[in-house]
Protein backbone atom coordinates (compact mmCIF):
# COMPACT_ATOMS: atom_id res chain seq x y z
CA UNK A 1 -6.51 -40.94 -37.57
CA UNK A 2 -9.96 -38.71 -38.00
CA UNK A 3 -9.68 -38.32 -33.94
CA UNK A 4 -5.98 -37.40 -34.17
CA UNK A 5 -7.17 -34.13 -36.61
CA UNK A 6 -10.38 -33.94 -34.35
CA UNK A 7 -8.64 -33.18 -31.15
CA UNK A 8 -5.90 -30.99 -33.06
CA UNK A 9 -8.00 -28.09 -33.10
CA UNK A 10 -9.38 -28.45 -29.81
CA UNK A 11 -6.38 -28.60 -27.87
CA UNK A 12 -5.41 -25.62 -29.94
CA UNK A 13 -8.06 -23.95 -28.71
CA UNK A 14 -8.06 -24.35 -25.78
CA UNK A 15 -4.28 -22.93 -25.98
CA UNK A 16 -5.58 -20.18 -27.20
CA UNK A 17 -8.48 -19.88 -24.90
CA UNK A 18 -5.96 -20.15 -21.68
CA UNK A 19 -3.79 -17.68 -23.23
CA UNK A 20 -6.73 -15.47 -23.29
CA UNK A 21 -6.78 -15.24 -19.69
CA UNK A 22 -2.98 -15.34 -18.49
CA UNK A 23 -1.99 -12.18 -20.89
CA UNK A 24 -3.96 -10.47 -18.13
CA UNK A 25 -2.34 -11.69 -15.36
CA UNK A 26 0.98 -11.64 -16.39
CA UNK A 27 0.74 -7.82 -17.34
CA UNK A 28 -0.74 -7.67 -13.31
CA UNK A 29 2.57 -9.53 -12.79
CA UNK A 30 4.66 -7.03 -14.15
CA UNK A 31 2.88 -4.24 -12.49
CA UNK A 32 3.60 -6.04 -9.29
CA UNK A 33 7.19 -6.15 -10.45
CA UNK A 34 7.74 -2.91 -11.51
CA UNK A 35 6.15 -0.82 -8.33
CA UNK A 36 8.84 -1.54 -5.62
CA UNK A 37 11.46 0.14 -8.52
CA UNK A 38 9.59 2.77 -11.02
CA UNK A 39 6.89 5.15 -11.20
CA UNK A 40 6.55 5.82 -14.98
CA UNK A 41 7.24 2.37 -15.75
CA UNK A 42 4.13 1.21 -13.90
CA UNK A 43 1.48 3.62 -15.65
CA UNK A 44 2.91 2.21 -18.95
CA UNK A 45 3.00 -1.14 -18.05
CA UNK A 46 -1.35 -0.58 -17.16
CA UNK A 47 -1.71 0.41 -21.08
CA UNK A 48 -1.19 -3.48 -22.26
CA UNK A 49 -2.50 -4.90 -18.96
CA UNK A 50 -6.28 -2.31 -19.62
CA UNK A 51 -5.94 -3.56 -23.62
CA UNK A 52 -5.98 -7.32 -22.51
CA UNK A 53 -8.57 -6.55 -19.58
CA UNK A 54 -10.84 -5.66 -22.43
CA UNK A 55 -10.63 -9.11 -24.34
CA UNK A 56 -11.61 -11.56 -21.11
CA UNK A 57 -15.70 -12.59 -20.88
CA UNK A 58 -16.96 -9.41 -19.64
CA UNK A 59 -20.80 -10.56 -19.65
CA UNK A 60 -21.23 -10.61 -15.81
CA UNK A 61 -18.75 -7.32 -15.07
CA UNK A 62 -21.68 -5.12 -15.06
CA UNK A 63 -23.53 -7.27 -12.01
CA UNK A 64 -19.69 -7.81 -10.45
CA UNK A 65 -19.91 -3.40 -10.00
CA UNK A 66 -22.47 -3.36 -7.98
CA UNK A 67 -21.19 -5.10 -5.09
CA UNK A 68 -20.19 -2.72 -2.13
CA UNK A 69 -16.49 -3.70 -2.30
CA UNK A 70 -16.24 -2.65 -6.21
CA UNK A 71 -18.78 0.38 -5.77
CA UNK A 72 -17.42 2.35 -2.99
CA UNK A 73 -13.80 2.99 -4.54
CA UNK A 74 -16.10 4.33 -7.96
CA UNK A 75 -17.62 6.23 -5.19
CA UNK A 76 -15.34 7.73 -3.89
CA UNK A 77 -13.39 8.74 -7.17
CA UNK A 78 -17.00 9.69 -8.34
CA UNK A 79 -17.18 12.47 -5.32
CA UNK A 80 -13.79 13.17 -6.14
CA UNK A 81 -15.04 14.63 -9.31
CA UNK A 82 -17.79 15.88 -8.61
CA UNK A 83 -16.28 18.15 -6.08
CA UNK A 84 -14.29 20.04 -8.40
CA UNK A 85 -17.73 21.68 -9.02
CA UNK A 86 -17.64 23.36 -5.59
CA UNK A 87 -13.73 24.23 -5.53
CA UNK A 88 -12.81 27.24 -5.79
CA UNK A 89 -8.85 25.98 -6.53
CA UNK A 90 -7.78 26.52 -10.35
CA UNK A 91 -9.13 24.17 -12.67
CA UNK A 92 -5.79 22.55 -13.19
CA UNK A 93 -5.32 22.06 -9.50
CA UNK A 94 -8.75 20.57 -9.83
CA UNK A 95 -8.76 18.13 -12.30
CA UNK A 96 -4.68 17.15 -11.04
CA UNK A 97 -6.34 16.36 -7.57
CA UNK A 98 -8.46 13.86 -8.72
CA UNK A 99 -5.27 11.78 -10.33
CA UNK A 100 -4.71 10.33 -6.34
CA UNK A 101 -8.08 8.78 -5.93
CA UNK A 102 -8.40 7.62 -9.78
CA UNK A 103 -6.53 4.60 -9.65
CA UNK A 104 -8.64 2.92 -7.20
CA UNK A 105 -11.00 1.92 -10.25
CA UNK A 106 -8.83 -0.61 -10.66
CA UNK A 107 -9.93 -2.48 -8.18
CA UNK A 108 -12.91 -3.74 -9.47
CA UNK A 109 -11.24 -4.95 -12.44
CA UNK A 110 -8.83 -6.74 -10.61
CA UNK A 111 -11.35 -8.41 -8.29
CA UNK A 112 -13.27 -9.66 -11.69
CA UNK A 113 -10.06 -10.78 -13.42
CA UNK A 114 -8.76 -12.63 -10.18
CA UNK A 115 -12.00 -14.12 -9.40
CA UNK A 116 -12.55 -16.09 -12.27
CA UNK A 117 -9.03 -17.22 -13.46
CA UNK A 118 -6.63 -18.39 -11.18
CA UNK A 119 -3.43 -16.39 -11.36
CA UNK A 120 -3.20 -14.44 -8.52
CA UNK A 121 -0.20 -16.07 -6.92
CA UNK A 122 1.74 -14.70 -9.66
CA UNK A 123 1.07 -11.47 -8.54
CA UNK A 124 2.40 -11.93 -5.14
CA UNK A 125 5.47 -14.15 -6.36
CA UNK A 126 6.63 -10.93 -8.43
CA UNK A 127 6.18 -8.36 -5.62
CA UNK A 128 8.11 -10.53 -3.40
CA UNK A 129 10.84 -11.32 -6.36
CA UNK A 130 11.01 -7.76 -6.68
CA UNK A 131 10.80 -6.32 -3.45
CA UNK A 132 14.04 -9.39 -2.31
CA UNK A 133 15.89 -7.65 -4.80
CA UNK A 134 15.46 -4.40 -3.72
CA UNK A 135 16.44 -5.51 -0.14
CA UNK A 136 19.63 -6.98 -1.09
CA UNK A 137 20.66 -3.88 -3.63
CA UNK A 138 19.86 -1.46 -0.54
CA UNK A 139 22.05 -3.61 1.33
CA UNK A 140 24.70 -2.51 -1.20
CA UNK A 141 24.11 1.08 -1.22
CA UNK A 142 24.04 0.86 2.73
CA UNK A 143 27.82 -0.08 2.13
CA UNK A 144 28.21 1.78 -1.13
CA UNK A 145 26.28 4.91 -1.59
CA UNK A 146 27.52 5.64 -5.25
CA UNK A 147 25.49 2.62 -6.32
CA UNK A 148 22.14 4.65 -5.43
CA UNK A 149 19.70 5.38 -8.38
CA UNK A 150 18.86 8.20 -6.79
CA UNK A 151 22.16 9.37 -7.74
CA UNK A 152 21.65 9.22 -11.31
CA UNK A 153 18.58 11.37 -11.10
CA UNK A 154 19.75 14.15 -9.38
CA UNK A 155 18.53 13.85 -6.19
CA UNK A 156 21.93 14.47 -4.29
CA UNK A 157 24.38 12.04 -2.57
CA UNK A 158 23.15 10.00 0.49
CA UNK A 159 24.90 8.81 3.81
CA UNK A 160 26.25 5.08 4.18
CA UNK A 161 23.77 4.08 6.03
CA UNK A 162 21.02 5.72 4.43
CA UNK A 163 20.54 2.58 2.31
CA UNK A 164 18.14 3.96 0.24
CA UNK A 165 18.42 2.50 -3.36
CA UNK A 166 15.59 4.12 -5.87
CA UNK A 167 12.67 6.69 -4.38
CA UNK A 168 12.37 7.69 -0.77
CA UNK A 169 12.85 5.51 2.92
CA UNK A 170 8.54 5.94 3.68
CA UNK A 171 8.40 3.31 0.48
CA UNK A 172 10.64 1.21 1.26
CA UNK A 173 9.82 0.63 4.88
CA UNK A 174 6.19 0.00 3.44
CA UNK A 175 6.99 -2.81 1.32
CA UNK A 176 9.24 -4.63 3.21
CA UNK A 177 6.85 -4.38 6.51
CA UNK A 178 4.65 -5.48 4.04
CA UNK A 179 6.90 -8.51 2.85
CA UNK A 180 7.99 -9.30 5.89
CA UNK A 181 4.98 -9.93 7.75
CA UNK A 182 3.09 -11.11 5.06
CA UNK A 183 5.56 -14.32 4.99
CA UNK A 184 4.53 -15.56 8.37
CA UNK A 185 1.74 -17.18 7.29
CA UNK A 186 3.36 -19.13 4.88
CA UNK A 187 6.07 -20.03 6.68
CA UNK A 188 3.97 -21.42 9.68
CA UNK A 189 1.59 -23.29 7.13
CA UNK A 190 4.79 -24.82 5.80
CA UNK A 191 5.98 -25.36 8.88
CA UNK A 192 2.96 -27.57 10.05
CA UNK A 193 3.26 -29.42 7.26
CA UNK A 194 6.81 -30.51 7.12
CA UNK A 195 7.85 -28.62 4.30
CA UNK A 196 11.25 -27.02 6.27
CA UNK A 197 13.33 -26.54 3.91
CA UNK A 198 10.73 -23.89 1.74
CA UNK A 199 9.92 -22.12 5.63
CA UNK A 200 13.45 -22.08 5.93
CA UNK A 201 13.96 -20.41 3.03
CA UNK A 202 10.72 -17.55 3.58
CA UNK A 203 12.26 -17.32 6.92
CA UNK A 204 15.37 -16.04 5.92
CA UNK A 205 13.70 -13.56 3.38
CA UNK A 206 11.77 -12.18 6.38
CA UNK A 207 14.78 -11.81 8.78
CA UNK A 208 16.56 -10.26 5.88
CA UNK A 209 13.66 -7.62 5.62
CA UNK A 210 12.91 -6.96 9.03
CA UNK A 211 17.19 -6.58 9.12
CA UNK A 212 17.34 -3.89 6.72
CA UNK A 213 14.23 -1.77 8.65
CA UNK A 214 16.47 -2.33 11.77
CA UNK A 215 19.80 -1.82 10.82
CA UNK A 216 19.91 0.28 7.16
CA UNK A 217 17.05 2.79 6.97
CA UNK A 218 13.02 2.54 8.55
CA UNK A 219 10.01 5.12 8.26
CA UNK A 220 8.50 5.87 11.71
CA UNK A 221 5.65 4.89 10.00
CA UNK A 222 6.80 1.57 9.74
CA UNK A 223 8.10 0.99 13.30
CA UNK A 224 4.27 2.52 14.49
CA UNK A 225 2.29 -0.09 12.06
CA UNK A 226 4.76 -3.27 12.36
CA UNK A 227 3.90 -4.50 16.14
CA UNK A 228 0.20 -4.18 15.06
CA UNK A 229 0.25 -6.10 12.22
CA UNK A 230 2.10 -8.72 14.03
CA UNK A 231 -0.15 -8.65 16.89
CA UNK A 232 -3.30 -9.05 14.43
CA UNK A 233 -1.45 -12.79 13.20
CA UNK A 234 -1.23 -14.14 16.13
CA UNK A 235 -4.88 -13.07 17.30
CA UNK A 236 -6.18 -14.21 13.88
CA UNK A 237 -3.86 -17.29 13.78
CA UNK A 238 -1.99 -18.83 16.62
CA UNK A 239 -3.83 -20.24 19.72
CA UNK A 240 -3.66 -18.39 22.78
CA UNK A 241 -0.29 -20.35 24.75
CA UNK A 242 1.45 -20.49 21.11
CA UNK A 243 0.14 -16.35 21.07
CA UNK A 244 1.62 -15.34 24.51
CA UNK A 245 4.81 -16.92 23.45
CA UNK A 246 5.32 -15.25 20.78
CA UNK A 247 4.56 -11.75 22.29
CA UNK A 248 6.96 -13.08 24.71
CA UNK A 249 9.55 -13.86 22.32
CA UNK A 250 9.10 -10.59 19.84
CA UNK A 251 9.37 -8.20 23.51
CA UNK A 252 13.10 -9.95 24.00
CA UNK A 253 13.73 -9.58 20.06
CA UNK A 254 12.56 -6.01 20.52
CA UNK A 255 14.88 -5.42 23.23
CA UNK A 256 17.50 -6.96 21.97
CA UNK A 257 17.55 -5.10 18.52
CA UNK A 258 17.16 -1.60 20.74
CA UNK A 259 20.27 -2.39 22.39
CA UNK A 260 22.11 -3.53 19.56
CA UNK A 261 21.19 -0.84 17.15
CA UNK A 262 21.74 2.75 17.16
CA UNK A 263 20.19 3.77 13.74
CA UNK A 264 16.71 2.21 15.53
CA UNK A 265 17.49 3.97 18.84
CA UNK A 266 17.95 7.81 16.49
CA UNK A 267 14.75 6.89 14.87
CA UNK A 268 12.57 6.50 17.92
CA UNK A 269 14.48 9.82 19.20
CA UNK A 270 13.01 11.72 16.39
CA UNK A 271 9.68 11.33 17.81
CA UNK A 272 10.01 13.40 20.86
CA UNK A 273 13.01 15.62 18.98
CA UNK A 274 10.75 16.69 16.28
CA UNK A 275 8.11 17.55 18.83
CA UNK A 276 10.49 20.01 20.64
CA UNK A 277 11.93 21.51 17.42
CA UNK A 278 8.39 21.85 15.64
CA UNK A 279 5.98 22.89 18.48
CA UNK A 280 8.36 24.61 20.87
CA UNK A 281 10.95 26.33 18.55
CA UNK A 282 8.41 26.57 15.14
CA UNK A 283 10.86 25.20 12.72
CA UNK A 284 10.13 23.03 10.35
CA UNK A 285 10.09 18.90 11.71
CA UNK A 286 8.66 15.70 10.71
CA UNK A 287 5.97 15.51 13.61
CA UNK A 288 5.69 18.73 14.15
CA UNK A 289 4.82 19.57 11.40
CA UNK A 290 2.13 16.92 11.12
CA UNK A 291 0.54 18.22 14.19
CA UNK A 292 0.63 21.73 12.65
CA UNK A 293 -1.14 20.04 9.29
CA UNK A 294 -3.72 18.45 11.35
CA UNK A 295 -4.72 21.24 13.95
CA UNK A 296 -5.18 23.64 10.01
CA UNK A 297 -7.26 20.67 8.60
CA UNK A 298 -9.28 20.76 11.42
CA UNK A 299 -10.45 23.85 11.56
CA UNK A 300 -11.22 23.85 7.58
CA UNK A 301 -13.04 20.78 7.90
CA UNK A 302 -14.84 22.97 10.85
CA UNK A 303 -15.41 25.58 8.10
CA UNK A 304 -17.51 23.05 5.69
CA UNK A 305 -17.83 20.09 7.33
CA UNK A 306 -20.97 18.14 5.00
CA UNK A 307 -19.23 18.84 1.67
CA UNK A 308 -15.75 20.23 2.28
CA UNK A 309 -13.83 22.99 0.35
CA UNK A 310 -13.92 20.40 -2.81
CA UNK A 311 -11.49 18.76 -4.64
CA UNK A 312 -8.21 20.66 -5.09
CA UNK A 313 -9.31 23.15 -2.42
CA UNK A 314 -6.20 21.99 0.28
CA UNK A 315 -3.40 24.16 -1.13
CA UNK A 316 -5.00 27.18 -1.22
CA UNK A 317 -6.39 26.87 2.47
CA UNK A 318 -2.79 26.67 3.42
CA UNK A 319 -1.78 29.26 1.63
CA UNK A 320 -4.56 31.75 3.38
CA UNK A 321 -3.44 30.21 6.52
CA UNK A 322 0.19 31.21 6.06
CA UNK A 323 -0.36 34.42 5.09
CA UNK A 324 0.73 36.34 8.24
CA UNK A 325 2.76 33.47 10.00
CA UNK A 326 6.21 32.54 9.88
CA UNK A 327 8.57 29.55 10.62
CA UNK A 328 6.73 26.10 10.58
CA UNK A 329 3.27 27.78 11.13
CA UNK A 330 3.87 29.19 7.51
CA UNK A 331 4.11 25.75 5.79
CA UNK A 332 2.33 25.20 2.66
CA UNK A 333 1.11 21.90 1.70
CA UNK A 334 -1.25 20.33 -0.95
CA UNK A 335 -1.52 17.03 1.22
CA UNK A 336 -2.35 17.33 5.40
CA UNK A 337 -0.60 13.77 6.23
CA UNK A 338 -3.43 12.23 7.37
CA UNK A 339 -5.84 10.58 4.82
CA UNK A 340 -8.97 11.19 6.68
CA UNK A 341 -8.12 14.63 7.06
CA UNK A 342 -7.54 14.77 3.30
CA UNK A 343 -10.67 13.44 2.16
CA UNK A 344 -12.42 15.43 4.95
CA UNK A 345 -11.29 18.67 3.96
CA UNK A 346 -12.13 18.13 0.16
CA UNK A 347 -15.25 16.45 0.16
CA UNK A 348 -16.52 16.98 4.35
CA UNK A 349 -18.32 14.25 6.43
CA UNK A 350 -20.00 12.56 3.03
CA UNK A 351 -15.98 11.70 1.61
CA UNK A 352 -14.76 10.61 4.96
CA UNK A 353 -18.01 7.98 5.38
CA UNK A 354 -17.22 6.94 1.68
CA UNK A 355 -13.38 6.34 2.63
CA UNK A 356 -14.53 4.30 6.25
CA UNK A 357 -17.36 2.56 4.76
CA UNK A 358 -14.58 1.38 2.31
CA UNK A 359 -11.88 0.39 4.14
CA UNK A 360 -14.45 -1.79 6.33
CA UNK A 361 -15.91 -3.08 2.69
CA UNK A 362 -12.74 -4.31 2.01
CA UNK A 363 -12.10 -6.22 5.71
CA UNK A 364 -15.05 -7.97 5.47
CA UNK A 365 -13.92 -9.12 2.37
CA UNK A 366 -11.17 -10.86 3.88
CA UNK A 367 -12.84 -12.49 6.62
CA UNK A 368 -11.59 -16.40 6.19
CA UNK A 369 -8.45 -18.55 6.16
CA UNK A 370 -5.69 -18.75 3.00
CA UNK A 371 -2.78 -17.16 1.83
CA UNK A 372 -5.04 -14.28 -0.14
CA UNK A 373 -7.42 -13.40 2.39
CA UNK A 374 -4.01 -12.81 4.94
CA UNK A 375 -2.49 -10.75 2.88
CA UNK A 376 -5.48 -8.45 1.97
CA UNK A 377 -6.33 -8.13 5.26
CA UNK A 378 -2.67 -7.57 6.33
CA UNK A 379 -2.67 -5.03 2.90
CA UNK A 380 -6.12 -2.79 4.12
CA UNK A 381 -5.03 -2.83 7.88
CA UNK A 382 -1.41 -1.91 7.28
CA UNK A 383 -2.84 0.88 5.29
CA UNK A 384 -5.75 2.01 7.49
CA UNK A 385 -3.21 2.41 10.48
CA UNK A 386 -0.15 4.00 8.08
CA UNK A 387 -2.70 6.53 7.08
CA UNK A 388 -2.87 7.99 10.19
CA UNK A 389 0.28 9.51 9.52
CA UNK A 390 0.18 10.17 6.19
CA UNK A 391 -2.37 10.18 3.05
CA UNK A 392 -1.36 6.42 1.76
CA UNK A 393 -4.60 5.64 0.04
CA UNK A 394 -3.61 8.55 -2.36
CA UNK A 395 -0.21 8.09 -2.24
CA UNK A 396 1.62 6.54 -5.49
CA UNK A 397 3.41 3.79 -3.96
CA UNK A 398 1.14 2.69 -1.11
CA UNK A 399 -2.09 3.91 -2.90
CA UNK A 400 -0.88 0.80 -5.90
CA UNK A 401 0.13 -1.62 -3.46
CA UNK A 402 -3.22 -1.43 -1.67
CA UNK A 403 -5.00 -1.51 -5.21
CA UNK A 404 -2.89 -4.34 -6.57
CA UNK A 405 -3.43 -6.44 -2.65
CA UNK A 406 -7.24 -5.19 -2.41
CA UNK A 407 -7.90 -6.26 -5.94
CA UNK A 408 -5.95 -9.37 -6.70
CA UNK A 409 -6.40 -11.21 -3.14
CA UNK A 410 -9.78 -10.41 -3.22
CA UNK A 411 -10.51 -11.91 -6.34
CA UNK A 412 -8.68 -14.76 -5.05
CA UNK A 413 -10.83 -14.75 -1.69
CA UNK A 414 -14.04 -14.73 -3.90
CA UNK A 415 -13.16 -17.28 -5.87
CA UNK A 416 -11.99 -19.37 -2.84
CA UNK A 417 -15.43 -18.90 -0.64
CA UNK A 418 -17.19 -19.97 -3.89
CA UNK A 419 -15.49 -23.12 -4.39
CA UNK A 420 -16.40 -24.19 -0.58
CA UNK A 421 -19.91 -23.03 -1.11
């Protein structure tokens, strides 16, 4: 009877004790969960996530900062603020322009949570859960355009086959690229092992993702990164014959979807129309005017090219550049759609070594086998190569998926290479 009372209080404690460390992770959960969908939703759902951060063992957090993969984003965000000293943008400007690089000091929280308690693969199931659901609903909007979101917040009515169900089509294409490639691994793990009904299952999630980039609505973003990423699995994890055969089979699936669909065949089009309309005619186009954005960032990064213009400083470069031009040349723009370009014109050669030396922190990270060190490596090199064409390490969307991937799988991969040590 005394060891009945004894072990009572133990086992409540230890309740207690594993509730300490799940609250975390299930507020990470929900962040995961609420990104595909909501903007504001997301920064509230940090407030209870930061609150519960602050009640796990923290004794060894101070040694966990100094490791290059947790110090570099503080170093960046660091220059970012310091470079509002040299700016000569308004101080509002200023301070609002270090917002985009702020949130990557979540990473190093993350990587401490996920490395010591073993939740991570709640994260991913929630993303996945969330971005599924967002697949099927723009499936319904593709065939019912009144059922948009985006309807409900004033942002205008949108074509059948526009498909797209809450933000903008860049998004989207992100995180079911994302989704879809990211269940490959998984499904051939399962595979090997004889688990076909659970690979069937993944497989059909893929398909369904890859359908809706092919057939409802796709970034050219998306269509530039997606062959890359797949290449990178089957160099990383199929042998060479099983390799070829894929690239063999993908090249016929490729062809096949080009003849079969015309919203894929309009998309590549755009390429070479939007070079015609934007460079030859000087209206406004999507890569024309990225070529325009990068040839201006250029020659301000020429202008200060150890410390940049500092942080803020892009909008009103544009602005003096516009001055006396008209049509496309005349655009102005607080963001140059390409994130080296971004971080070189703030903050000059010093940011954009920062920014490389980070992204290449956080691949070596993710040097191994598992589930978490594919997807952070399939999370940094999707955005490394989608940041050619835009700024996605600052953007909202992208920026949080790559904090959430960065941080949670490489916790997980920490934790991992520690066990087999």
């Amino acid at each position: 009877m005394t060891d009945v009372f004894e072990q009572r209080p133990n086992s409540w404690l230890s309740v207690i004790w594993a509730a300490r460390y799940r609250t975390p992770a299930r507020f990470v959960a929900l962040i995961a969960l609420l990104l595909p969908w909501t903007t504001t939703g997301l920064t509230f759902a940090l407030i209870p996530w930061l609150i519960a951060f602050a009640f796990v063992d923290l004794r060894e957090f101070p040694r966990s900062l100094l490791r290059p993969i947790c110090l570099l984003p503080i170093a960046l965000v660091a220059l970012a603020a310091i470079g509002t000293l040299w700016s000569d943008a308004p101080w509002p400007d200023r301070i609002h322009a270090i917002g985009p690089a702020a949130k990557l000091l979540v990473i190093p929280l993350l990587i401490y949570q996920f490395e010591r308690w073993p939740y991570g693969n709640w994260v991913f199931s929630a993303f996945l859960a969330s971005c599924t659901a967002l697949m099927l609903y723009s499936f319904a909007v593709a065939i019912d355009p009144a059922l948009s979101l985006k309807l409900y917040l004033s942002r205008g009515p949108y074509k059948v086959e526009s498909g797209i169900a809450v933000r903008n089509y860049i998004d989207q294409s992100q995180e079911f690229a994302l989704c879809a490639i990211a269940l490959v691994y998984p499904i051939v793990s399962l595979l090997r092992r004889g688990r076909f009904r659970i690979a069937a299952l993944f497989a059909a999630l893929a398909i369904g993702f890859l359908a809706n980039m092919m057939f409802v609505v796709v970034s050219r973003t998306a269509l530039v990164t997606l062959p890359i990423l797949i290449g990178v699995f089957a160099l990383l994890h199929l042998r060479r014959r099983a390799a070829l055969l894929a690239a063999g089979a993908m090249g016929l699936l490729a062809l096949l979807l080009w003849t079969v669909s015309p919203h894929l065949r309009s998309t590549v089009a755009k390429f070479s129309g939007d070079y015609e309309v934007g460079i030859v005619g000087n209206d406004v186009s999507g890569m024309g005017s990225r070529l325009e954005f990068w040839r201006k960032s250029l020659a301000f990064t020429a202008d200060a090219p150890l410390l940049g213009h500092g942080t803020g400083a892009i909008r009103g470069l544009f602005e003096r550049a516009a001055a006396s031009e008209s049509g496309m040349r005349a655009e102005i723009v607080g963001d140059p759609h390409n994130q080296t370009l971004n971080v070189a014109v703030q903050w000059g050669a010093l940011g954009v070594m920062i920014l490389y030396a980070l992204w290449f922190a956080h691949l070596s990270l993710f040097r191994g086998e598992g589930l978490a060190c594919w997807v952070g490596l399939l999370i940094v090199v999707q955005n490394m190569l989608s940041s050619l064409l835009n700024s996605h390490l600052f953007d909202f969307a992208e920026g949080w998926i790559y904090v959430l991937g960065v941080g949670v799988a490489g916790g997980m991969a920490l934790a991992t290479k520690k066990i087999r040590n």
